[in-house]
PDB file of N, CA and C in Angstrom:
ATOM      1  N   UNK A   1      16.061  -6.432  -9.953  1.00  0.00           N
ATOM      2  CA  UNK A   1      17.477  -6.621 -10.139  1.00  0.00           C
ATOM      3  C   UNK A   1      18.083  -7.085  -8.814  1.00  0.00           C
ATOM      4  N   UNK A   2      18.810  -7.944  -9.077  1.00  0.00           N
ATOM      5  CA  UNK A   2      19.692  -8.505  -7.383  1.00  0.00           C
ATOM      6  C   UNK A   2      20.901  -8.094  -7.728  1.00  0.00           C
ATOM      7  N   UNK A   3      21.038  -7.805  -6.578  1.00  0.00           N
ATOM      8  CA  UNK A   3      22.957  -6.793  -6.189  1.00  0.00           C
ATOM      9  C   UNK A   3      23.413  -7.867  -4.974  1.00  0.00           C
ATOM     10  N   UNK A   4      24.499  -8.934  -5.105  1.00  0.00           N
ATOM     11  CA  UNK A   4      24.760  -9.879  -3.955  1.00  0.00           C
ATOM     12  C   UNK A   4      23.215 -10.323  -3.137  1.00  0.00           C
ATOM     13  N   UNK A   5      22.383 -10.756  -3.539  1.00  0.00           N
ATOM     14  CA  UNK A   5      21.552 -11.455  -2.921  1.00  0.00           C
ATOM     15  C   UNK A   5      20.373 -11.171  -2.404  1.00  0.00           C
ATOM     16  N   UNK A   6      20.278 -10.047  -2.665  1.00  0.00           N
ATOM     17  CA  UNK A   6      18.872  -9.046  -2.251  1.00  0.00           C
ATOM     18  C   UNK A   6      18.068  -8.305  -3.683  1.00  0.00           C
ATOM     19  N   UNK A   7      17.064  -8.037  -3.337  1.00  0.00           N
ATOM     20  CA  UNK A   7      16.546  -7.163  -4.179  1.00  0.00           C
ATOM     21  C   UNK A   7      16.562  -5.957  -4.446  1.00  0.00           C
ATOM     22  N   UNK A   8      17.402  -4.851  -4.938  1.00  0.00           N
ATOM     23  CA  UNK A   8      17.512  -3.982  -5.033  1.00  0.00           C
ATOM     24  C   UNK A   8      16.728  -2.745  -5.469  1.00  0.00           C
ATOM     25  N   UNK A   9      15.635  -3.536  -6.656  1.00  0.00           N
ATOM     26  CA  UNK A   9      14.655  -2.540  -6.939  1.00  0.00           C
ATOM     27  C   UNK A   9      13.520  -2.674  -6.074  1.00  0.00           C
ATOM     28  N   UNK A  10      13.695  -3.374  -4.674  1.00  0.00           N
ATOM     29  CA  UNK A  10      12.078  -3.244  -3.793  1.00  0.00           C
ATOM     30  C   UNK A  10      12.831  -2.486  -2.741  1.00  0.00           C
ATOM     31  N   UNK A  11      13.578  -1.664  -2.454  1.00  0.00           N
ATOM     32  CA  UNK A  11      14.387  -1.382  -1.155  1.00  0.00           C
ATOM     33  C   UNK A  11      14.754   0.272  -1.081  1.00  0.00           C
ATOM     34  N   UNK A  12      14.373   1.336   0.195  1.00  0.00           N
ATOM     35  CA  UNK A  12      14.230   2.556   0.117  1.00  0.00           C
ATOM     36  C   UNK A  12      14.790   2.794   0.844  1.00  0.00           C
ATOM     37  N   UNK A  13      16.500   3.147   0.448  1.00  0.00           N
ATOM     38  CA  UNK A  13      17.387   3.772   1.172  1.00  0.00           C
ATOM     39  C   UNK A  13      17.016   4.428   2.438  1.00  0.00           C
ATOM     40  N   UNK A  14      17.319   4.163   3.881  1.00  0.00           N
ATOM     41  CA  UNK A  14      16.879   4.132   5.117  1.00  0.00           C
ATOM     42  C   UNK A  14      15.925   3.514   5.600  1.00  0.00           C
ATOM     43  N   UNK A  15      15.035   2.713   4.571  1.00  0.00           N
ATOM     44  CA  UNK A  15      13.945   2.000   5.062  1.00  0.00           C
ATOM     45  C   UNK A  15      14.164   0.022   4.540  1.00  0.00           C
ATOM     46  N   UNK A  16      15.539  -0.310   4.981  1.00  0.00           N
ATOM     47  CA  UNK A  16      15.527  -1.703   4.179  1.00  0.00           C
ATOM     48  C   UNK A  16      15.691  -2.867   5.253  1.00  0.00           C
ATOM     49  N   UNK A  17      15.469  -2.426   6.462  1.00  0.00           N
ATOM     50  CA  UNK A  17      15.195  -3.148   7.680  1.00  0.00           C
ATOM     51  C   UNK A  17      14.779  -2.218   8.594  1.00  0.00           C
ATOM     52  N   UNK A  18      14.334  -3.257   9.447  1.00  0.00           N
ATOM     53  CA  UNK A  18      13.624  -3.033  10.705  1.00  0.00           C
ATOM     54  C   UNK A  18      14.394  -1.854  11.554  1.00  0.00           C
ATOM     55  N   UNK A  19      15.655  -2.366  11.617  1.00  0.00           N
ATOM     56  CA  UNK A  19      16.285  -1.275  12.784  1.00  0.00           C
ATOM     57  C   UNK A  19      16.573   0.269  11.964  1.00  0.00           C
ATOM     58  N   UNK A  20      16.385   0.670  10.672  1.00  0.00           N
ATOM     59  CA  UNK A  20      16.635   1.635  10.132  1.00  0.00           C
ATOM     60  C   UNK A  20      15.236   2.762  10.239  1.00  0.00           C
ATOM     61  N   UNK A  21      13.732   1.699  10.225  1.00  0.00           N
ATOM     62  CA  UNK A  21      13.034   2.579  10.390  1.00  0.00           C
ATOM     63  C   UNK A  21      12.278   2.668  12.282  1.00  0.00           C
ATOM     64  N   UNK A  22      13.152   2.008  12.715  1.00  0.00           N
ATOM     65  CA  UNK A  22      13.277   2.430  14.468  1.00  0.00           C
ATOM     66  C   UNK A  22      14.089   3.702  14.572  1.00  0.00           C
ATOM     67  N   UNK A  23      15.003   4.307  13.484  1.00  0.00           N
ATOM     68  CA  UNK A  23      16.312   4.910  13.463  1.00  0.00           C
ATOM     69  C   UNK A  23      15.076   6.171  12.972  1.00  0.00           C
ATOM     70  N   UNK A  24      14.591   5.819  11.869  1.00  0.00           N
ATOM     71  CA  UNK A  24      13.739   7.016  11.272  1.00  0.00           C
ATOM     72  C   UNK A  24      12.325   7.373  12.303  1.00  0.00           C
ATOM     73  N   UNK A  25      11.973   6.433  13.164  1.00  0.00           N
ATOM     74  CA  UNK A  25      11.089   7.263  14.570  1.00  0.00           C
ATOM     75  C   UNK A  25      11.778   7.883  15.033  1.00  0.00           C
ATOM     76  N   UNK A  26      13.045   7.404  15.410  1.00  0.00           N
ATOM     77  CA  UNK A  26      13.458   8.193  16.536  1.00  0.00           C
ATOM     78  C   UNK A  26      13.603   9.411  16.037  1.00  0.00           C
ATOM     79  N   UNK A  27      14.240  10.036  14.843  1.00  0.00           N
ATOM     80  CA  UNK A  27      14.668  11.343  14.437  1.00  0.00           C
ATOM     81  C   UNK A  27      13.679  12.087  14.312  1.00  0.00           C
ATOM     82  N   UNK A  28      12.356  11.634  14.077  1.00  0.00           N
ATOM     83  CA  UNK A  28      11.102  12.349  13.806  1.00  0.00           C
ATOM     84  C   UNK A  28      10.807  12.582  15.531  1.00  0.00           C
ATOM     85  N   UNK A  29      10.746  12.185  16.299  1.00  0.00           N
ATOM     86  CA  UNK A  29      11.072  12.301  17.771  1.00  0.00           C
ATOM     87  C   UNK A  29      11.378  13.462  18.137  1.00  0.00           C
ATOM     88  N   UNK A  30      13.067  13.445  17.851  1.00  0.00           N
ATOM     89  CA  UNK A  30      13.618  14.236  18.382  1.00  0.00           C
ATOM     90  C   UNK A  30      13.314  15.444  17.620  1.00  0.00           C
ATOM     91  N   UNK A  31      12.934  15.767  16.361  1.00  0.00           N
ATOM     92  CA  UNK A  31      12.180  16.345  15.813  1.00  0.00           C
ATOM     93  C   UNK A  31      10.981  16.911  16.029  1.00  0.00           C
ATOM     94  N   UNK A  32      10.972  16.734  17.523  1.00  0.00           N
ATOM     95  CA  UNK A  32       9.278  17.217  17.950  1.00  0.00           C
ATOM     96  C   UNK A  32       8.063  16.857  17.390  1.00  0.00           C
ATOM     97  N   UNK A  33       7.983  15.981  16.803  1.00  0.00           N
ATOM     98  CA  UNK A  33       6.930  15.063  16.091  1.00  0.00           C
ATOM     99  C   UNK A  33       6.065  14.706  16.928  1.00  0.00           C
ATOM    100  N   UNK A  34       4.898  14.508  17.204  1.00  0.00           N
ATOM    101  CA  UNK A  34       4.143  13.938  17.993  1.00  0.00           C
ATOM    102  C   UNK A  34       3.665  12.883  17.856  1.00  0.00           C
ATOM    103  N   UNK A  35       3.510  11.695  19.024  1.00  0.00           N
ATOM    104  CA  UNK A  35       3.412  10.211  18.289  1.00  0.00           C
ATOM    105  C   UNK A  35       2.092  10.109  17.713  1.00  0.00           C
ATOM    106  N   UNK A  36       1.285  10.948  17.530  1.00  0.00           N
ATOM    107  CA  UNK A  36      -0.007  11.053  16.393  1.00  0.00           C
ATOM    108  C   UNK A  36       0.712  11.497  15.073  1.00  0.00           C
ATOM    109  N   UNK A  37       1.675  12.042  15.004  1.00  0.00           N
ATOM    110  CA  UNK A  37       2.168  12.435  13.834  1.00  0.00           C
ATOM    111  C   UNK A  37       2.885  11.166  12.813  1.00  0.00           C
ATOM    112  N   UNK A  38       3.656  10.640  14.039  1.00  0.00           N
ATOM    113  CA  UNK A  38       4.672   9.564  13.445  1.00  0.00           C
ATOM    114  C   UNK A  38       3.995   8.514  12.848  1.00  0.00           C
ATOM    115  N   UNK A  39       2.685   8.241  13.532  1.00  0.00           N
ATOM    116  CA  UNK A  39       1.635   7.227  12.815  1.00  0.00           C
ATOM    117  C   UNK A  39       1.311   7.636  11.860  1.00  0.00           C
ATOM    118  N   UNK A  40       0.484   8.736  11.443  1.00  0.00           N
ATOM    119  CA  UNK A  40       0.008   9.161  10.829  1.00  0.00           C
ATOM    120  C   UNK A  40       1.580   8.949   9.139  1.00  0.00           C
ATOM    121  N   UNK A  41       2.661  10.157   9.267  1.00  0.00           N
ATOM    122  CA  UNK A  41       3.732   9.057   8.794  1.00  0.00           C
ATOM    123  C   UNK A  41       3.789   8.125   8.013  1.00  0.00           C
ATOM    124  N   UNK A  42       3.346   7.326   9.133  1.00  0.00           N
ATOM    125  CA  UNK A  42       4.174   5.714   8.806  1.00  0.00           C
ATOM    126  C   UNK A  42       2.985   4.854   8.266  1.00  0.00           C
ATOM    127  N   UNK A  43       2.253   5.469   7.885  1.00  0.00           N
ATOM    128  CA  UNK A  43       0.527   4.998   7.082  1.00  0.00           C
ATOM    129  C   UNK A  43      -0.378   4.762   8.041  1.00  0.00           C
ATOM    130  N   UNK A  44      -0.362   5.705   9.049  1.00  0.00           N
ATOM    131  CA  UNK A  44      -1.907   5.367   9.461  1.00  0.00           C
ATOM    132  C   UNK A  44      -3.120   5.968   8.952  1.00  0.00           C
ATOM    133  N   UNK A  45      -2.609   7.065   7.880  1.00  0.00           N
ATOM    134  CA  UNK A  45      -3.837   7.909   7.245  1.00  0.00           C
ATOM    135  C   UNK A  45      -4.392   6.237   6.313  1.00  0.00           C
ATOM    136  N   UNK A  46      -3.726   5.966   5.615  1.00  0.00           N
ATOM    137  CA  UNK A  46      -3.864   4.957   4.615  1.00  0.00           C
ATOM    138  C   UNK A  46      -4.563   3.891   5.626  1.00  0.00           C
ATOM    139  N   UNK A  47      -4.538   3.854   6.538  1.00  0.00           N
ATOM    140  CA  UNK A  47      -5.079   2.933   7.275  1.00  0.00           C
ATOM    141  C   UNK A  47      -6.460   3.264   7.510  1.00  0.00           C
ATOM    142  N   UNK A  48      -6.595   4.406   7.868  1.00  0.00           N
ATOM    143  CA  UNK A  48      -7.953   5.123   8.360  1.00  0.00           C
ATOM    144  C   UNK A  48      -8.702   4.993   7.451  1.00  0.00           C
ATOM    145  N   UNK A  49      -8.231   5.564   6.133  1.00  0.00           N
ATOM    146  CA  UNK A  49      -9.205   5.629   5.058  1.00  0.00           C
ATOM    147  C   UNK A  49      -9.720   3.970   4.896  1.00  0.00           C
ATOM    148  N   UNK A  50      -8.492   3.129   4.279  1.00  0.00           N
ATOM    149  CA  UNK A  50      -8.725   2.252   3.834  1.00  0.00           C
ATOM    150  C   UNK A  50     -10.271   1.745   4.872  1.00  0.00           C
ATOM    151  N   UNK A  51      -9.873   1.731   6.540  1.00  0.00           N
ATOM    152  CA  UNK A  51     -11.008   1.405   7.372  1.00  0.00           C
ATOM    153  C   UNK A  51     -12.609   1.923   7.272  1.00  0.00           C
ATOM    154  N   UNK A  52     -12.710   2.918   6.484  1.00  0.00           N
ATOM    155  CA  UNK A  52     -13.750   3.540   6.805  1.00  0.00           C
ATOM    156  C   UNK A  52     -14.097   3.746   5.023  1.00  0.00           C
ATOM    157  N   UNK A  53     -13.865   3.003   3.919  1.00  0.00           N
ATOM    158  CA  UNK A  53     -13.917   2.937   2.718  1.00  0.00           C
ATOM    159  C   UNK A  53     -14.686   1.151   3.026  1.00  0.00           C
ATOM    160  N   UNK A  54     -13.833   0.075   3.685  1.00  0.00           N
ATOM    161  CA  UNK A  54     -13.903  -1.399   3.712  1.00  0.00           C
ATOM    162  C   UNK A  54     -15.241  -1.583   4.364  1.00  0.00           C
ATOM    163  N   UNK A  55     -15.904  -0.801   5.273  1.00  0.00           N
ATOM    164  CA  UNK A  55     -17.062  -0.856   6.025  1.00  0.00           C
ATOM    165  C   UNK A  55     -17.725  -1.563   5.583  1.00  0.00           C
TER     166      UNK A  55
END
């Protein structure tokens, strides 16, 4: 569905640009998060696996 010019059903409230999920590190941050955590997060599990499944 488009709402003025965008796609509305691909888009996750706080995550619909770049500077929003710079906005969502930082709070996990200040959140005492550890930057192994924030990866982990932001798909690095999905990454790992996928790496070690693709072998």
């Amino acid at each position: 569905m488009l709402d003025n010019g965008r796609d509305c059903g691909r888009m996750v409230d706080g995550f619909s640009n770049y500077a929003e999920v710079l906005n969502f590190i930082d709070k996990l941050k200040k959140r005492s998060y550890s930057e192994t955590d924030v990866r982990k997060i932001l798909g690095g599990n999905y990454l790992r696996v996928f790496s070690q499944v693709w072998k």
